[in-house]
C-alpha atoms as a PDB file:
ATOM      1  CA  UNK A   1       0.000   0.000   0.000  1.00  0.00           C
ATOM      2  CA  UNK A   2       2.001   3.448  -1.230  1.00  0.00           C
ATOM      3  CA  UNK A   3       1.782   6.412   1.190  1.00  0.00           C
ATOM      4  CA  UNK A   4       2.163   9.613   0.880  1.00  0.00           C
ATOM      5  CA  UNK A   5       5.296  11.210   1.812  1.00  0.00           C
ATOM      6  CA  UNK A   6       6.114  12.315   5.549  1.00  0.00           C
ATOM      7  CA  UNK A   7       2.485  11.471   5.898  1.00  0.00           C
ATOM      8  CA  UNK A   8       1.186   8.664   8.155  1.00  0.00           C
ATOM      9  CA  UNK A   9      -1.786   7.898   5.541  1.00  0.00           C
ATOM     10  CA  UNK A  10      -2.025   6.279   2.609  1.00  0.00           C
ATOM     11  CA  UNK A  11      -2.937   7.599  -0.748  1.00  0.00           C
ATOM     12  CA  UNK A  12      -6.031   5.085  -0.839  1.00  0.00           C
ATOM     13  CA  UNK A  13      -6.890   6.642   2.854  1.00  0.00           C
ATOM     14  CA  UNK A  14      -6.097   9.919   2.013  1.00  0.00           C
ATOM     15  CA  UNK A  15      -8.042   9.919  -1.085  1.00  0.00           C
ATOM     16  CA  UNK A  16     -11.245   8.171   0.954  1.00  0.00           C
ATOM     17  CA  UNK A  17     -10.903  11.365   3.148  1.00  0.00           C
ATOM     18  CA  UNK A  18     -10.402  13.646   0.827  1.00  0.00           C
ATOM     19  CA  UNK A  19     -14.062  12.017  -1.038  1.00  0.00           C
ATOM     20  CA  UNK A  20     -11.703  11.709  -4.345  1.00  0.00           C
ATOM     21  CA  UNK A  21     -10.979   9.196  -6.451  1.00  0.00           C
ATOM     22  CA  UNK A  22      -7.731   7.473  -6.793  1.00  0.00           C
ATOM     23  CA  UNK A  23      -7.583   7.683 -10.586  1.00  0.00           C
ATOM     24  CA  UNK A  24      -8.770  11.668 -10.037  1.00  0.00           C
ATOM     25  CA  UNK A  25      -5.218  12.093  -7.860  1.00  0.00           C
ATOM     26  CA  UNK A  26      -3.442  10.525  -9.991  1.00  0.00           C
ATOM     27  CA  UNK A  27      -4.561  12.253 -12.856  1.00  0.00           C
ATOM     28  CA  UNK A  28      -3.482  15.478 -11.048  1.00  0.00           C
ATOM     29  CA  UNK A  29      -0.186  14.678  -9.626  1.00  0.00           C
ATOM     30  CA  UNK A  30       0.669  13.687 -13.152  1.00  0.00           C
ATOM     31  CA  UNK A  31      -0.575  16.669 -13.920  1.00  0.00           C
ATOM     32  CA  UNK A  32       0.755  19.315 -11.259  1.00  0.00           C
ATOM     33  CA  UNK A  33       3.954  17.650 -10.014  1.00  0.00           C
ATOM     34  CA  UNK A  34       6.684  17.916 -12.640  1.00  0.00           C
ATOM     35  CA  UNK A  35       6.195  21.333 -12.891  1.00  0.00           C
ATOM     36  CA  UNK A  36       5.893  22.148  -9.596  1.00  0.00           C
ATOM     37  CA  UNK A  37       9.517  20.078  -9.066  1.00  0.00           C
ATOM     38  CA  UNK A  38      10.542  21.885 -12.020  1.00  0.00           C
ATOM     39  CA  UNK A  39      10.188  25.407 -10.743  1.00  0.00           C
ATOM     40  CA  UNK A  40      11.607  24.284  -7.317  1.00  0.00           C
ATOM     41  CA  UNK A  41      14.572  23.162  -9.112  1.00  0.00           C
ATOM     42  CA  UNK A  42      14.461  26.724 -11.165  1.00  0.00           C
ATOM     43  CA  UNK A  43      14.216  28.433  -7.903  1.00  0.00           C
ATOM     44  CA  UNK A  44      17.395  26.910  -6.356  1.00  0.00           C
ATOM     45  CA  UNK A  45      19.030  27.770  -9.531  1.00  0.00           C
ATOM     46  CA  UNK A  46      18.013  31.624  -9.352  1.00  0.00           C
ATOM     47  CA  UNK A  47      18.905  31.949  -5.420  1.00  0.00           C
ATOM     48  CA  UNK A  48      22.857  29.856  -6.406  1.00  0.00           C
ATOM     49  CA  UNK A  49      23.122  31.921  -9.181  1.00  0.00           C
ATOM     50  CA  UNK A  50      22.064  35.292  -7.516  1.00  0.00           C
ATOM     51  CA  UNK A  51      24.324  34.352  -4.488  1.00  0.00           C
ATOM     52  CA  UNK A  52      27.256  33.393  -7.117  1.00  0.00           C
ATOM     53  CA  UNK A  53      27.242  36.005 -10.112  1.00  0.00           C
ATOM     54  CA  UNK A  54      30.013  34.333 -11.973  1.00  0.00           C
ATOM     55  CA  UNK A  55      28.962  30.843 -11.279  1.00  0.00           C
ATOM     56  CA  UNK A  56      28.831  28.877 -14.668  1.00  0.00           C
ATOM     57  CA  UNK A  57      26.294  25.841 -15.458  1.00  0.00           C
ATOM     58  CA  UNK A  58      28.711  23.475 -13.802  1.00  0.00           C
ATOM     59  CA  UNK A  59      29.938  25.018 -10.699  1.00  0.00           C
ATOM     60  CA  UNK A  60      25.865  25.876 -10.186  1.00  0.00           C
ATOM     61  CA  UNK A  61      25.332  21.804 -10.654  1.00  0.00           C
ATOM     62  CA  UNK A  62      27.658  20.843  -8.144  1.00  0.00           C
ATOM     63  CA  UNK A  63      26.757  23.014  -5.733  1.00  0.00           C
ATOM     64  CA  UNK A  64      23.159  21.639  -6.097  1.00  0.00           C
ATOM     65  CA  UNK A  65      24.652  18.240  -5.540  1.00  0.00           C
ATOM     66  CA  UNK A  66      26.232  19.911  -2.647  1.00  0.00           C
ATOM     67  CA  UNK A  67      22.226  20.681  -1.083  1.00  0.00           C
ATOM     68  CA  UNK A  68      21.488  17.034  -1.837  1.00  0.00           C
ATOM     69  CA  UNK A  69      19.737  17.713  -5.459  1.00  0.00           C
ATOM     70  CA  UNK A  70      21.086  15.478  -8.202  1.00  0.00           C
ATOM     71  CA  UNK A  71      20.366  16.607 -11.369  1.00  0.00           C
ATOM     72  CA  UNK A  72      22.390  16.158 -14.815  1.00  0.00           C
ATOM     73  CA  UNK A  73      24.398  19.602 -15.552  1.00  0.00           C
ATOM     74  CA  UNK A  74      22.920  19.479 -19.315  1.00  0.00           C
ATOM     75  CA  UNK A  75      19.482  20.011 -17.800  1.00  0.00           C
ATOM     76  CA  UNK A  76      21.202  22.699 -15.641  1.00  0.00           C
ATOM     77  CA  UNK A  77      22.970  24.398 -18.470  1.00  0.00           C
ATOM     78  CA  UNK A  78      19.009  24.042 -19.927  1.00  0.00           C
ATOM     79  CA  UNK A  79      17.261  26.365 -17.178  1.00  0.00           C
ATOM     80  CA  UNK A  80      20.159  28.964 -16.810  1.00  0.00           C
ATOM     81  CA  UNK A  81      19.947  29.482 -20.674  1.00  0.00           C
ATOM     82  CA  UNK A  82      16.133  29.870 -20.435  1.00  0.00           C
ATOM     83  CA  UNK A  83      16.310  32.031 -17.218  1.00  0.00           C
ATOM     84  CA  UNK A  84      19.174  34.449 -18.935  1.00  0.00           C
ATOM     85  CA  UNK A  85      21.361  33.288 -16.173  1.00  0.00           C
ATOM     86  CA  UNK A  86      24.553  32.324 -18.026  1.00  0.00           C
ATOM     87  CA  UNK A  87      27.347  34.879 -16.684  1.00  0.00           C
ATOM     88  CA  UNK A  88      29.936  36.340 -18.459  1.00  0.00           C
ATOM     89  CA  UNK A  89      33.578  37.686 -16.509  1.00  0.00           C
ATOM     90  CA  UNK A  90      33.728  41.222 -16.166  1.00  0.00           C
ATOM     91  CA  UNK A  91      29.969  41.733 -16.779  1.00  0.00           C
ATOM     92  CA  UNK A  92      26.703  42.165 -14.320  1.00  0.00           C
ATOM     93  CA  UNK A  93      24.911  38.875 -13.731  1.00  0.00           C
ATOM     94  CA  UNK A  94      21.739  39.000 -16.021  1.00  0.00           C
ATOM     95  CA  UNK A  95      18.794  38.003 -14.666  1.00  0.00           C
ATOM     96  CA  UNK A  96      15.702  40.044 -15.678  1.00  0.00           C
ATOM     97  CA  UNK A  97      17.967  42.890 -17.519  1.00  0.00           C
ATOM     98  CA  UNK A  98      18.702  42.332 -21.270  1.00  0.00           C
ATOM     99  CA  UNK A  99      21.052  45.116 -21.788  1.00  0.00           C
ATOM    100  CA  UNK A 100      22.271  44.345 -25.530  1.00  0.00           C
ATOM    101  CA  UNK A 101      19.196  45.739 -27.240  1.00  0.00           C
ATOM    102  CA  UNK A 102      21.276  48.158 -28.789  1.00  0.00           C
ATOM    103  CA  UNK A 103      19.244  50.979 -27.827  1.00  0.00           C
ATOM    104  CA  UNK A 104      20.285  54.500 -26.601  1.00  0.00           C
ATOM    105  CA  UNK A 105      21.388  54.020 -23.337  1.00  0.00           C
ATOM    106  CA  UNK A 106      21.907  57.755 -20.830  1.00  0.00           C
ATOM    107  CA  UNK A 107      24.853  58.281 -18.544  1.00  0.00           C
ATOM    108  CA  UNK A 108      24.662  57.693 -15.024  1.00  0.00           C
ATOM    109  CA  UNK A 109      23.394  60.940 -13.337  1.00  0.00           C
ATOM    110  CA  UNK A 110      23.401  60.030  -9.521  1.00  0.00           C
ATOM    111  CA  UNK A 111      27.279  59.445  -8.979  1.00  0.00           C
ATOM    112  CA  UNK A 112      28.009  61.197  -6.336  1.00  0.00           C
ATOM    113  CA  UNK A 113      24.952  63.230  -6.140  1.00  0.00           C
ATOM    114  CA  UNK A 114      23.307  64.119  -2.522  1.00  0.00           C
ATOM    115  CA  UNK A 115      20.664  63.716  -2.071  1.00  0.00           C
ATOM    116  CA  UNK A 116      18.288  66.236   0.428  1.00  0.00           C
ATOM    117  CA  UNK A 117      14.506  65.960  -0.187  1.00  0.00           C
ATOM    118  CA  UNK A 118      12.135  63.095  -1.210  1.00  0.00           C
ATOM    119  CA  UNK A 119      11.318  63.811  -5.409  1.00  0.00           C
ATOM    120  CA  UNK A 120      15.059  64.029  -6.322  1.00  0.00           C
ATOM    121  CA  UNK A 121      15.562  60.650  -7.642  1.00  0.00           C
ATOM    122  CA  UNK A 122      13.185  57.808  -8.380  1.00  0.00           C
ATOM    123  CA  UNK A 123      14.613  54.703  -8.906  1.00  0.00           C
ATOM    124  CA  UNK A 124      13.298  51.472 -10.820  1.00  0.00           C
ATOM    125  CA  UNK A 125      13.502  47.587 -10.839  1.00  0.00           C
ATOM    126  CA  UNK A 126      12.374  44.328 -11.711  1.00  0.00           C
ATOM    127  CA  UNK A 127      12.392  40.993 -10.159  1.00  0.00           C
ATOM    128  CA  UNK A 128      11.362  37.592 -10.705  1.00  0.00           C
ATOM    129  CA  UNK A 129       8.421  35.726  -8.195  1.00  0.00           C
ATOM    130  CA  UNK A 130       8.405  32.573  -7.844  1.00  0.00           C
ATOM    131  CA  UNK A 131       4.739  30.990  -8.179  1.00  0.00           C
ATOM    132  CA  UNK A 132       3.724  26.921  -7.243  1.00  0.00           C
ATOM    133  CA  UNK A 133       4.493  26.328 -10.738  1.00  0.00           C
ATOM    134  CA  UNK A 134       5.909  28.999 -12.842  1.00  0.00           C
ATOM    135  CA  UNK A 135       7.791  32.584 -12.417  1.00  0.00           C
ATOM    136  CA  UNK A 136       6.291  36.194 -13.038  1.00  0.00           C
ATOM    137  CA  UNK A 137       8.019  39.724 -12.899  1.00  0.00           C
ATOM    138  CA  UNK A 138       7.175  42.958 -10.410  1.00  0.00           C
ATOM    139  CA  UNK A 139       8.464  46.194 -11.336  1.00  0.00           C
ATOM    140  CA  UNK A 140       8.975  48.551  -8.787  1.00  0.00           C
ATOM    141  CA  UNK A 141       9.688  52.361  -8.262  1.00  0.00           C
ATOM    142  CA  UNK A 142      11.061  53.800  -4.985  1.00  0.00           C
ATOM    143  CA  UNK A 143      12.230  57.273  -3.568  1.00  0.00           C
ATOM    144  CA  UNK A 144      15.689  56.832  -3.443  1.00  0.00           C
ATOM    145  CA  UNK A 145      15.890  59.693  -0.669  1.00  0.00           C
ATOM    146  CA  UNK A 146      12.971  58.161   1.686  1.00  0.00           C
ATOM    147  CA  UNK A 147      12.907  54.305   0.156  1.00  0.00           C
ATOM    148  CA  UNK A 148       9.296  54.721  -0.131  1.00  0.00           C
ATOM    149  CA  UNK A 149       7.892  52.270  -2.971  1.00  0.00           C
ATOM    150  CA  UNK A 150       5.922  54.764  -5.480  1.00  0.00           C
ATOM    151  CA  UNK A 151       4.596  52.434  -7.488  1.00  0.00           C
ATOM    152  CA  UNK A 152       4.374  48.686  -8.270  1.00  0.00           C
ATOM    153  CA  UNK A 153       2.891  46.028 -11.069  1.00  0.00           C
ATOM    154  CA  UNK A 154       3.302  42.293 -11.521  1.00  0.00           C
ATOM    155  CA  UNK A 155       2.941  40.531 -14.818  1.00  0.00           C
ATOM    156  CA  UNK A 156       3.427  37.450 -16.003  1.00  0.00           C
ATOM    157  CA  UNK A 157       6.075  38.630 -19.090  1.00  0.00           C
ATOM    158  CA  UNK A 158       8.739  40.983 -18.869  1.00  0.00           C
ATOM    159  CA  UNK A 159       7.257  43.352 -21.440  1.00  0.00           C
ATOM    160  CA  UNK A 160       8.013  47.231 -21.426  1.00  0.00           C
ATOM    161  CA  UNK A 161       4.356  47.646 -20.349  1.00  0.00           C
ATOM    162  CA  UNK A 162       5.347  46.008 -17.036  1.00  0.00           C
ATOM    163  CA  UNK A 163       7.511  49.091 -16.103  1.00  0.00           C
ATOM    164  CA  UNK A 164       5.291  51.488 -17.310  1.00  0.00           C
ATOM    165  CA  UNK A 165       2.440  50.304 -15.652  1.00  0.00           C
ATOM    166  CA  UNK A 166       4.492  50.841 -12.433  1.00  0.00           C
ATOM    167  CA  UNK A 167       5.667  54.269 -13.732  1.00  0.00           C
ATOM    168  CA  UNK A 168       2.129  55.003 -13.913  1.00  0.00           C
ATOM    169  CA  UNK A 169       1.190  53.915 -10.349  1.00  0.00           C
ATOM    170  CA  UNK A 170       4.033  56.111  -9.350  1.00  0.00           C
ATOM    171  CA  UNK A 171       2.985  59.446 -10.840  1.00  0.00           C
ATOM    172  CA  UNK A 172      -0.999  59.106  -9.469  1.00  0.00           C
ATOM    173  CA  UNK A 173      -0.299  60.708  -5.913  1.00  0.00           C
ATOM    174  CA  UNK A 174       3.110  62.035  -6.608  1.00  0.00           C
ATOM    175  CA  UNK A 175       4.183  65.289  -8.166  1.00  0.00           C
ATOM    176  CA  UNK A 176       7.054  65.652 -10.918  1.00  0.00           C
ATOM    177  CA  UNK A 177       9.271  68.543 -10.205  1.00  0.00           C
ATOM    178  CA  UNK A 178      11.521  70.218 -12.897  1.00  0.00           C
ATOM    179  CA  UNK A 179      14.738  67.869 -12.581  1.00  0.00           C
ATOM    180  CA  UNK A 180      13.890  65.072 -11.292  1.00  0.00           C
ATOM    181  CA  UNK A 181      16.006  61.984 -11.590  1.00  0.00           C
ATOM    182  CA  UNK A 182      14.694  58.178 -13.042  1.00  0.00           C
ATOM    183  CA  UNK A 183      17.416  56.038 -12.496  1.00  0.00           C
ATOM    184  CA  UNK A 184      17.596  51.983 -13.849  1.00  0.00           C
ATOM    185  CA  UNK A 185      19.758  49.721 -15.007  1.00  0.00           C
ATOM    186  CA  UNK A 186      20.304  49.288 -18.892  1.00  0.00           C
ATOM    187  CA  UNK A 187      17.245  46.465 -19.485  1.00  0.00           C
ATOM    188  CA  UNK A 188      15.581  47.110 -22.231  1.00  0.00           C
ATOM    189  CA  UNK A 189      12.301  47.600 -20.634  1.00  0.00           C
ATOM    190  CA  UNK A 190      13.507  50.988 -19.285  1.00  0.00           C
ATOM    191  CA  UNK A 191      15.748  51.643 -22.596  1.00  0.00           C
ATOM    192  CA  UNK A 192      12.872  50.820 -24.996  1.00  0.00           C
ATOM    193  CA  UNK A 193      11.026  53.944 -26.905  1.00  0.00           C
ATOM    194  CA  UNK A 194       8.212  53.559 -25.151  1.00  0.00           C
ATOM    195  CA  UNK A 195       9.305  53.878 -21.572  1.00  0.00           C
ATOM    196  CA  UNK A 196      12.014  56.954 -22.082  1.00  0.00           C
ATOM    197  CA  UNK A 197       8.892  58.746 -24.212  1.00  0.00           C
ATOM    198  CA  UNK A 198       6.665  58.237 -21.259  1.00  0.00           C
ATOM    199  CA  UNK A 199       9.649  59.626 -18.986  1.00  0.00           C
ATOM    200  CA  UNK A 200      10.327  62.195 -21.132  1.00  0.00           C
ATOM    201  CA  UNK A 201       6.408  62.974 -20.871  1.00  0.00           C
ATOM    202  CA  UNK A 202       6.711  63.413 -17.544  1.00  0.00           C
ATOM    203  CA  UNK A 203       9.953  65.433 -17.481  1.00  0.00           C
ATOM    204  CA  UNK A 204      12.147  63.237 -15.842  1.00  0.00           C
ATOM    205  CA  UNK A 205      15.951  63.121 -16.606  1.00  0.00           C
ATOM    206  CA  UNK A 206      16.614  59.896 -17.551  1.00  0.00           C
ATOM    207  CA  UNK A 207      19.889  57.867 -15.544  1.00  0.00           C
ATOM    208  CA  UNK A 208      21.404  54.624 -16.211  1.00  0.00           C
ATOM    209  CA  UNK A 209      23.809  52.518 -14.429  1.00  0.00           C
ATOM    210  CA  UNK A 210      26.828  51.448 -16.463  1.00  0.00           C
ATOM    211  CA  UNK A 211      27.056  47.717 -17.572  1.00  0.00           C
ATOM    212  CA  UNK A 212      28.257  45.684 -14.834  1.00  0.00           C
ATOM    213  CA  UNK A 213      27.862  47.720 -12.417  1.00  0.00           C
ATOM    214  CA  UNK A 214      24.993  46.576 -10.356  1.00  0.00           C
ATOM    215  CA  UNK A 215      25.998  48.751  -7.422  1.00  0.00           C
ATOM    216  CA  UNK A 216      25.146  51.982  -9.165  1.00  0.00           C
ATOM    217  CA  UNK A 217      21.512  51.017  -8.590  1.00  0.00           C
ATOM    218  CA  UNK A 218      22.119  50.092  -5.314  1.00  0.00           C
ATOM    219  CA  UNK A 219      18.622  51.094  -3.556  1.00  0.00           C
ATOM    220  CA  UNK A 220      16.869  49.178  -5.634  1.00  0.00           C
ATOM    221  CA  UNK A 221      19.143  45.789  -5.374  1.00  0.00           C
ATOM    222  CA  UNK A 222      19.086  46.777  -1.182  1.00  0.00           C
ATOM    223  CA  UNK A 223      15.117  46.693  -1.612  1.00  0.00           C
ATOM    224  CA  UNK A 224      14.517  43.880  -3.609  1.00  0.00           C
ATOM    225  CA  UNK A 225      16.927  42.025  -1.328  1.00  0.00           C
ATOM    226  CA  UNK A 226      14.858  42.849   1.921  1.00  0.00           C
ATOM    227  CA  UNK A 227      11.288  42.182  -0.302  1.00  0.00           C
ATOM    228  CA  UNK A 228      12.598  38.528  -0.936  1.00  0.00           C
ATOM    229  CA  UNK A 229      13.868  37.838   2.570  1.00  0.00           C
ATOM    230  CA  UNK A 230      11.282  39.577   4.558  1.00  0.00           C
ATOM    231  CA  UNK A 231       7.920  38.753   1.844  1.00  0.00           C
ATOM    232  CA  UNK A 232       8.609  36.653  -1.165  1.00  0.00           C
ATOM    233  CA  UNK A 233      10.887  33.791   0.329  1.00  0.00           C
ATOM    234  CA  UNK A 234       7.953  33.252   3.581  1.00  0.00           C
ATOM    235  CA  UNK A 235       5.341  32.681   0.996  1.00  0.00           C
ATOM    236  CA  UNK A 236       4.541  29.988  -1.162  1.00  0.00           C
ATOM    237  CA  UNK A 237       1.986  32.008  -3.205  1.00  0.00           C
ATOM    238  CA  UNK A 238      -0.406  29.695  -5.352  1.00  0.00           C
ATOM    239  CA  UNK A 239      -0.829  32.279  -8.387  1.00  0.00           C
ATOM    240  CA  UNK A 240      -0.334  35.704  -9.126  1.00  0.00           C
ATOM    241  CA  UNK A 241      -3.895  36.790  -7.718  1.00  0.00           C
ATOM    242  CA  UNK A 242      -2.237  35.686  -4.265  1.00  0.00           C
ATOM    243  CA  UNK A 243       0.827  36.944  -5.282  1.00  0.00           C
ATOM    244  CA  UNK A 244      -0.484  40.154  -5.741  1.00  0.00           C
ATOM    245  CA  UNK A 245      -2.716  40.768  -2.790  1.00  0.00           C
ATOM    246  CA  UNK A 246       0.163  39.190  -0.466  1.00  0.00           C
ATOM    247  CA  UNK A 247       2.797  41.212  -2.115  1.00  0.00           C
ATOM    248  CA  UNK A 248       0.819  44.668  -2.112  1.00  0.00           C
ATOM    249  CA  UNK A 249       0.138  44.149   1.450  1.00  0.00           C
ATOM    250  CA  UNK A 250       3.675  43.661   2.556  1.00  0.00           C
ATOM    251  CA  UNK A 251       4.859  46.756   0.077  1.00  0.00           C
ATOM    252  CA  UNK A 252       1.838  49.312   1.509  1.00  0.00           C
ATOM    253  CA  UNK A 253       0.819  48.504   4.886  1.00  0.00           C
ATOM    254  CA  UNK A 254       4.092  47.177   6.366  1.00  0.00           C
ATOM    255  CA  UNK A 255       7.420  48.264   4.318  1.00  0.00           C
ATOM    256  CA  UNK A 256       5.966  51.629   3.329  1.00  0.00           C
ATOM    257  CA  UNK A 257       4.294  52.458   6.938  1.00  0.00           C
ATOM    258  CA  UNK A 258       5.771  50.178   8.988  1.00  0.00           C
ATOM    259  CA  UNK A 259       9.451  49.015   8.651  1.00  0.00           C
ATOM    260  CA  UNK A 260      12.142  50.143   9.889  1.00  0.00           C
ATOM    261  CA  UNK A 261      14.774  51.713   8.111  1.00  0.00           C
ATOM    262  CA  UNK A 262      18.551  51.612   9.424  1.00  0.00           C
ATOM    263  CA  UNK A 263      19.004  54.680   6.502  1.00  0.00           C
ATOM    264  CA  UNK A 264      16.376  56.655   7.524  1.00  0.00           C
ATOM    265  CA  UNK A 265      17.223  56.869  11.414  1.00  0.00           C
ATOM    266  CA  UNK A 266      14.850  53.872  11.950  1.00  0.00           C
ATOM    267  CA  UNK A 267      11.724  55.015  10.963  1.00  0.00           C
ATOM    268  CA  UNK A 268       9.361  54.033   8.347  1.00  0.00           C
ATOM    269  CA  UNK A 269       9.453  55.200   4.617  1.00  0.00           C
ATOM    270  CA  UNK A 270       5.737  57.576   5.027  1.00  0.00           C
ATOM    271  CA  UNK A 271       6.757  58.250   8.682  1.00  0.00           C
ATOM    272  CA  UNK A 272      10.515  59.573   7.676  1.00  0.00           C
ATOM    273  CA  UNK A 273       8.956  61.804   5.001  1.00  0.00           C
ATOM    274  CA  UNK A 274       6.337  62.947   7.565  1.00  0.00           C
ATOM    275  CA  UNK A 275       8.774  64.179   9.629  1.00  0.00           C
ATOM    276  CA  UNK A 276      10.673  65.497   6.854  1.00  0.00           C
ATOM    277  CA  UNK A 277       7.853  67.633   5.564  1.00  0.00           C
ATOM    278  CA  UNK A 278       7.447  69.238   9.164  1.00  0.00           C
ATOM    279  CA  UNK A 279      11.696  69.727   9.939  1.00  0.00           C
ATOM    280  CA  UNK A 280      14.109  71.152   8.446  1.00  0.00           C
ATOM    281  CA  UNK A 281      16.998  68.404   7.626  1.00  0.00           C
ATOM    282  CA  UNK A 282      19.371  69.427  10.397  1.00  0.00           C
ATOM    283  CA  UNK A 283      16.793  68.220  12.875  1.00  0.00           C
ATOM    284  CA  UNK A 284      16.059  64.855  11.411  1.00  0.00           C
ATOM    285  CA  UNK A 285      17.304  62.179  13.528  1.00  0.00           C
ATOM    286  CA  UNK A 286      21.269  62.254  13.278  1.00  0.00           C
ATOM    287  CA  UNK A 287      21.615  59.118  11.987  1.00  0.00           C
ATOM    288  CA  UNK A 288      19.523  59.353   8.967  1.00  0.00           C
ATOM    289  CA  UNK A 289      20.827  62.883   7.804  1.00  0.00           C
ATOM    290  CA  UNK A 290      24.226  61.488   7.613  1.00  0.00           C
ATOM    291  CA  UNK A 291      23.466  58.370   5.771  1.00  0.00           C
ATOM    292  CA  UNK A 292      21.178  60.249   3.255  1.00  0.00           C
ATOM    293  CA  UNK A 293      24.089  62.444   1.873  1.00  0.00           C
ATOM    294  CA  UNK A 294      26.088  59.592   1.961  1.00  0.00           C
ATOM    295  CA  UNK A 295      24.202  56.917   0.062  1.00  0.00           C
END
């Protein structure tokens, strides 16, 4: 009699309980399993491959045999081609960013610029999600001065309209004042026509980080690190209507108005620029003045 795994009941017992029929389970583990096993395998490659930028197809392998996972390095060499995730020395890790569109690309605008008031610089991002069985995209924009997230979208393709989408969200309660920063990497969802017209719409200047040089966006990586180990990597969402209700509670209601920020003197993203609206920057807490014209 087969049971099911770490489980103390059979399938024929489990299926009685459950008021299905054997053939019915069957019929849907065939159905569900190899890709949900599939995207867990995926997902291990992402997080090695995010953790190692210059980690080839057969250094990733092994260290999957390394966490116990044996799997052939062709079908490795397989998923990192489909993901984007081959690396290359001397160049940034590519994971959702495609920069050799040959589009215009802009100079980077925010070296060593200082930042004093929220609406300087806006910066952007996208990420991949992992579902139960597949991956989708969220493109973000933040306040680079107060970390506040502006505006978000998820999709299910990295298309341009992703970004812009989120670029819209961003602009609903926000003003645009003359000389205002967008800052992104090269991808060609912020490089393509459509997203510098709608930038230049707004009157944004437009800034991009150099090629291989991840750092240059380096609020954005920071925030999409603490969105995956604080949100994303606690949740195994089902689909992207989860996904999205899950995700835009954690961005709103508890990084935007809750968490605490190191940066900003340990106060929250709407609470910092609160207190920022009311004082003048010499009496914000010590701690975040400093690190603002530093970072």
């Amino acid at each position: 009699m087969m049971q099911l795994e770490g489980s103390p009941l059979s399938i024929e017992d489990a299926c009685r309980a459950a008021q299905v029929s054997r053939a019915g389970y069957y019929r849907y583990f065939d159905q569900h399993a190899p890709r949900q096993a599939e995207t867990e395998l995926r997902d291990k490659i992402q997080r090695i491959a995010l953790e190692n930028r210059y980690y080839g197809y057969r250094r990733v392998t092994a260290d999957l045999r390394l966490q116990g996972v044996i799997v052939n390095h062709k079908r490795v060499l397989r998923a990192m081609r489909e993901d984007n995730l081959l690396s290359l020395r001397k160049r940034k890790f590519v994971v959702t960013t495609d920069s050799t569109h040959g589009r215009p690309v802009y100079p980077n605008l925010i070296a060593g610029l200082a930042l004093t008031a929220p609406n300087q610089l806006w910066v952007a991002d996208i990420t991949y999600i992992r579902l139960l069985e597949e991956f989708i995209f969220l493109a973000v924009i933040l306040d680079a001065f107060s970390r506040r997230v502006l505006g978000w979208e998820l999709g299910e393709s990295l298309q341009t309209n992703l970004a812009i989408r989120a670029l819209d969200r961003a602009v609903v309660d926000r003003r645009v004042p003359a000389g205002i920063i967008h800052h992104s990497d090269q991808g060609v969802q912020y490089a393509s026509a459509d997203y510098v017209n709608r930038l230049e719409e707004l009157g944004f200047q437009i800034s991009m980080s150099r090629k291989g040089a991840p750092w240059e966006n380096g609020r954005a990586e920071s925030f999409i690190k603490t969105l995956k180990a604080e949100e994303v990597s606690l949740k195994p969402y089902r689909h992207i209507a989860e996904a999205r209700r899950s995700i835009g509670h954690f961005l709103e209601g508890v990084y935007n108005q809750r968490r605490l920020h190191s940066a900003l003197g340990y106060l929250a993203p709407v609470i910092f620029e609160a207190h920022f609206a009311t004082q003048p920057q010499a009496q914000l807490p010590k701690e975040a003045a400093a690190r603002q014209l530093s970072q």
